[in-house]
N, C-alpha and C. Protein backbone atom coordinates (compact mmCIF):
# COMPACT_ATOMS: atom_id res chain seq x y z
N UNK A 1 0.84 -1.18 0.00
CA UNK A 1 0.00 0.00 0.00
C UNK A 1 0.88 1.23 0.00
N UNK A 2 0.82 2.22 -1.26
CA UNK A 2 1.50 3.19 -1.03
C UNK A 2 1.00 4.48 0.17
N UNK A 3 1.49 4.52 0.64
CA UNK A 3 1.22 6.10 1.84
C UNK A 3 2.18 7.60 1.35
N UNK A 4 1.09 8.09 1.71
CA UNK A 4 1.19 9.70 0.98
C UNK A 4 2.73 9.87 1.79
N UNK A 5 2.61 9.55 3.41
CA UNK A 5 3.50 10.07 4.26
C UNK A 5 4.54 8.96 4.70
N UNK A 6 4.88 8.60 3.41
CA UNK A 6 6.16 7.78 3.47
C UNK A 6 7.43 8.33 4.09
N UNK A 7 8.17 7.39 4.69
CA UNK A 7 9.27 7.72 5.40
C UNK A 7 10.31 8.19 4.65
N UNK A 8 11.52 9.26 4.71
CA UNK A 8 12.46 9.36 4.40
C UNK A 8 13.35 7.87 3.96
N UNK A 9 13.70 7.79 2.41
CA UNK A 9 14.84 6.63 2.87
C UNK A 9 15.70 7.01 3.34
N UNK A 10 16.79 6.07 3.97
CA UNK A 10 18.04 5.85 4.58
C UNK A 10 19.07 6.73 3.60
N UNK A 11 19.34 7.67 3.75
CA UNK A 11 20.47 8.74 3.19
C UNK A 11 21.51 7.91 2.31
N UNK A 12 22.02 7.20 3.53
CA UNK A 12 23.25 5.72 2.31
C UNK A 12 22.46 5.14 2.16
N UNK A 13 20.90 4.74 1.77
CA UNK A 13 20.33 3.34 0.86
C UNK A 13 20.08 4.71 -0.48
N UNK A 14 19.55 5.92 -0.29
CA UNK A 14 19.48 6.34 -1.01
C UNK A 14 20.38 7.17 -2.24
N UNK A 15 21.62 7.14 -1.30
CA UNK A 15 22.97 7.73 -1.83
C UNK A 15 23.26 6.68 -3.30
N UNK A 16 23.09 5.33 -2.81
CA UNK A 16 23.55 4.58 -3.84
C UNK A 16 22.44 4.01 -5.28
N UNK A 17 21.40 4.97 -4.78
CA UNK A 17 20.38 4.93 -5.93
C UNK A 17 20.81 5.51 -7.34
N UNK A 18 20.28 5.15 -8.38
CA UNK A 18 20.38 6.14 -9.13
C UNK A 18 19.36 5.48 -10.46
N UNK A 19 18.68 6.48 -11.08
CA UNK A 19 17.52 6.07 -12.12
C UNK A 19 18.76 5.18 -13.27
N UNK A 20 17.34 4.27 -13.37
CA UNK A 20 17.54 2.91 -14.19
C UNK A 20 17.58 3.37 -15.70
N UNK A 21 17.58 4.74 -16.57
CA UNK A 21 17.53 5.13 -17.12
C UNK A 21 18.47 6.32 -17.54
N UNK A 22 18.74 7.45 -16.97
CA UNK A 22 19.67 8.25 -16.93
C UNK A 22 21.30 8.10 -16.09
N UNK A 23 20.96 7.24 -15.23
CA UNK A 23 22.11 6.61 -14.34
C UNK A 23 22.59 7.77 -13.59
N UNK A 24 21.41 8.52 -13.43
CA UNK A 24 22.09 9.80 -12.55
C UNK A 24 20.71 9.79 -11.35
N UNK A 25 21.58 10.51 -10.35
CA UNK A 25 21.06 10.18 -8.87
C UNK A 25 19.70 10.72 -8.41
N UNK A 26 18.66 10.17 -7.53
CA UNK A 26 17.35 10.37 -7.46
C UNK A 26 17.07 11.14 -6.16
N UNK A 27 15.78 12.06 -6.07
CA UNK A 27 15.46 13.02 -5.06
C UNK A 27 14.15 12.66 -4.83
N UNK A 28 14.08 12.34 -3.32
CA UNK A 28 13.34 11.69 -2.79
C UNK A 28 12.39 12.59 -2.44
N UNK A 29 10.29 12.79 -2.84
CA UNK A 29 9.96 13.57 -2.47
C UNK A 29 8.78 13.31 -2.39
N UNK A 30 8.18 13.10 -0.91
CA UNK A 30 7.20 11.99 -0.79
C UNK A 30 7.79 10.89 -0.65
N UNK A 31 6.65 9.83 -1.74
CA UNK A 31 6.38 8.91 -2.05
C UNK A 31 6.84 8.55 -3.39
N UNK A 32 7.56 9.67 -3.98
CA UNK A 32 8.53 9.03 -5.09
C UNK A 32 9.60 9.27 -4.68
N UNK A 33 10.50 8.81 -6.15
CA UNK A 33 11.63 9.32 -6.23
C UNK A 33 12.16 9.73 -7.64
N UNK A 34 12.46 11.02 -7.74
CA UNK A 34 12.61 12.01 -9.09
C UNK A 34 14.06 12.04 -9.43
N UNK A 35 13.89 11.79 -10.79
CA UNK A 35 15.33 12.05 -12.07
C UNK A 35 14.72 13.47 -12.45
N UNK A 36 15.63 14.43 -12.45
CA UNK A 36 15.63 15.87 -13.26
C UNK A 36 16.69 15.43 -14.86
N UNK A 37 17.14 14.61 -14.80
CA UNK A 37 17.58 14.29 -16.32
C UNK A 37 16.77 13.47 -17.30
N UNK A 38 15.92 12.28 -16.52
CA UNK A 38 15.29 11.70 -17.42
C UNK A 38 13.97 11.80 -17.39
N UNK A 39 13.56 12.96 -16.97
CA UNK A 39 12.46 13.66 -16.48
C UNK A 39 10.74 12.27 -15.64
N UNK A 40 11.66 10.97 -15.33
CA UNK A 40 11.20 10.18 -14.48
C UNK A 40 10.82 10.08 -12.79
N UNK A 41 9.77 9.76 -12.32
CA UNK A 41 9.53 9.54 -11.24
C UNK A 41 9.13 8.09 -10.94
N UNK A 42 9.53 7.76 -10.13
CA UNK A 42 9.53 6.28 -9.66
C UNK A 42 9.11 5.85 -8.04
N UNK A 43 7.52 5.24 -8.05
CA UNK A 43 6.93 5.05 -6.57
C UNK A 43 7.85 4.25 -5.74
N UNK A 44 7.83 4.83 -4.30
CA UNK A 44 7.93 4.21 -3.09
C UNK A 44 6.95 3.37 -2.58
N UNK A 45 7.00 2.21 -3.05
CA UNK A 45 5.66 0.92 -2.54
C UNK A 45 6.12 0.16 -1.19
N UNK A 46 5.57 0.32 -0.22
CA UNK A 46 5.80 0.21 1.26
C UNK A 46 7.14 0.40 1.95
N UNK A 47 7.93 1.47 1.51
CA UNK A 47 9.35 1.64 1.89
C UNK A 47 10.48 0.85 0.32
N UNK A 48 9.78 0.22 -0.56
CA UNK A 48 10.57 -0.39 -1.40
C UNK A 48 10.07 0.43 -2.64
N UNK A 49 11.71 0.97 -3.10
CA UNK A 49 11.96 1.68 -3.88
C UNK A 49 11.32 1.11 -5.64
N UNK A 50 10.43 1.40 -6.48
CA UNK A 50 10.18 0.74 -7.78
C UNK A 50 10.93 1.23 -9.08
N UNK A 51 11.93 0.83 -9.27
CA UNK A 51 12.64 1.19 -10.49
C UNK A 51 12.90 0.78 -11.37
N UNK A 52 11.27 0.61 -11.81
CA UNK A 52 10.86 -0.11 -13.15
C UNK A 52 10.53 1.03 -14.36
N UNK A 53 11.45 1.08 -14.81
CA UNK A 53 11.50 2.24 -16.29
C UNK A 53 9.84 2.26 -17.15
N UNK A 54 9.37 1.16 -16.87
CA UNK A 54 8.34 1.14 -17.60
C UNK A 54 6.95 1.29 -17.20
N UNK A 55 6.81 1.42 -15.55
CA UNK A 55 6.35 1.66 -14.37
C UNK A 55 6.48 3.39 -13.98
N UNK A 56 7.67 4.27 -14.12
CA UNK A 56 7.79 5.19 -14.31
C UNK A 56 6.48 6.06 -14.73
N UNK A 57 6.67 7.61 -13.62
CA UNK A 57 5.66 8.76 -14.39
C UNK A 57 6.44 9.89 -14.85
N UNK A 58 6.02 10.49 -15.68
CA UNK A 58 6.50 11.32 -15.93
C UNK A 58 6.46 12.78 -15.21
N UNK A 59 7.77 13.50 -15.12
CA UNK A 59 7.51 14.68 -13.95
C UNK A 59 6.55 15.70 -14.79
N UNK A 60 6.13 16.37 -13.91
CA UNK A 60 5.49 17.80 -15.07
C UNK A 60 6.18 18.79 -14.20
N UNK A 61 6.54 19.86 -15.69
CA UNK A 61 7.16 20.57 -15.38
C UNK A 61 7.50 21.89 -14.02
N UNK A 62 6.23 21.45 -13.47
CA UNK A 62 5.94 22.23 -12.08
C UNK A 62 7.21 21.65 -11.28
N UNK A 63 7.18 20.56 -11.53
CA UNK A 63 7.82 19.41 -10.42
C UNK A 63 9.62 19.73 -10.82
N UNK A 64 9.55 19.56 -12.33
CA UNK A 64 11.04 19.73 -12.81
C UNK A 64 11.47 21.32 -12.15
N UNK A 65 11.16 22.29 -12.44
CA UNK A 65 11.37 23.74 -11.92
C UNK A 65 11.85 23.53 -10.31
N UNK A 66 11.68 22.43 -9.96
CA UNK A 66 11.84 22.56 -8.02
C UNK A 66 13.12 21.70 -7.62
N UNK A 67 13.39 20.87 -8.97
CA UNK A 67 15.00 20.08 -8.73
C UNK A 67 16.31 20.61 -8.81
């Protein structure tokens, strides 16, 4: 079950993230987690990170302007 008020990940679980697509590093906000290069967002499903490229939303540009 995703929750709006998902926990912070772990700083080093999240340090060593990086989108499955751009290979550049992700910003955790909420309940996702955002690429400003591959303009991807990727859900947090019960603390477990989904970084399925094809699963992916796309940011809108409100969202890109804040990375």
């Amino acid at each position: 079950m995703t929750d709006a008020t998902t926990q912070p990940l772990d700083p080093e679980f999240l340090s060593m993230l990086v989108c499955p697509e751009s290979h550049k590093p992700l910003v955790q906000r909420g309940d996702r987690l955002l690429c400003k290069e591959s303009g991807k967002a990727y859900r947090i499903v019960d603390g477990i990170p989904n970084l399925i490229v094809d699963e992916a939303e796309r940011i809108t540009d409100a969202e890109l302007a804040t990375l």
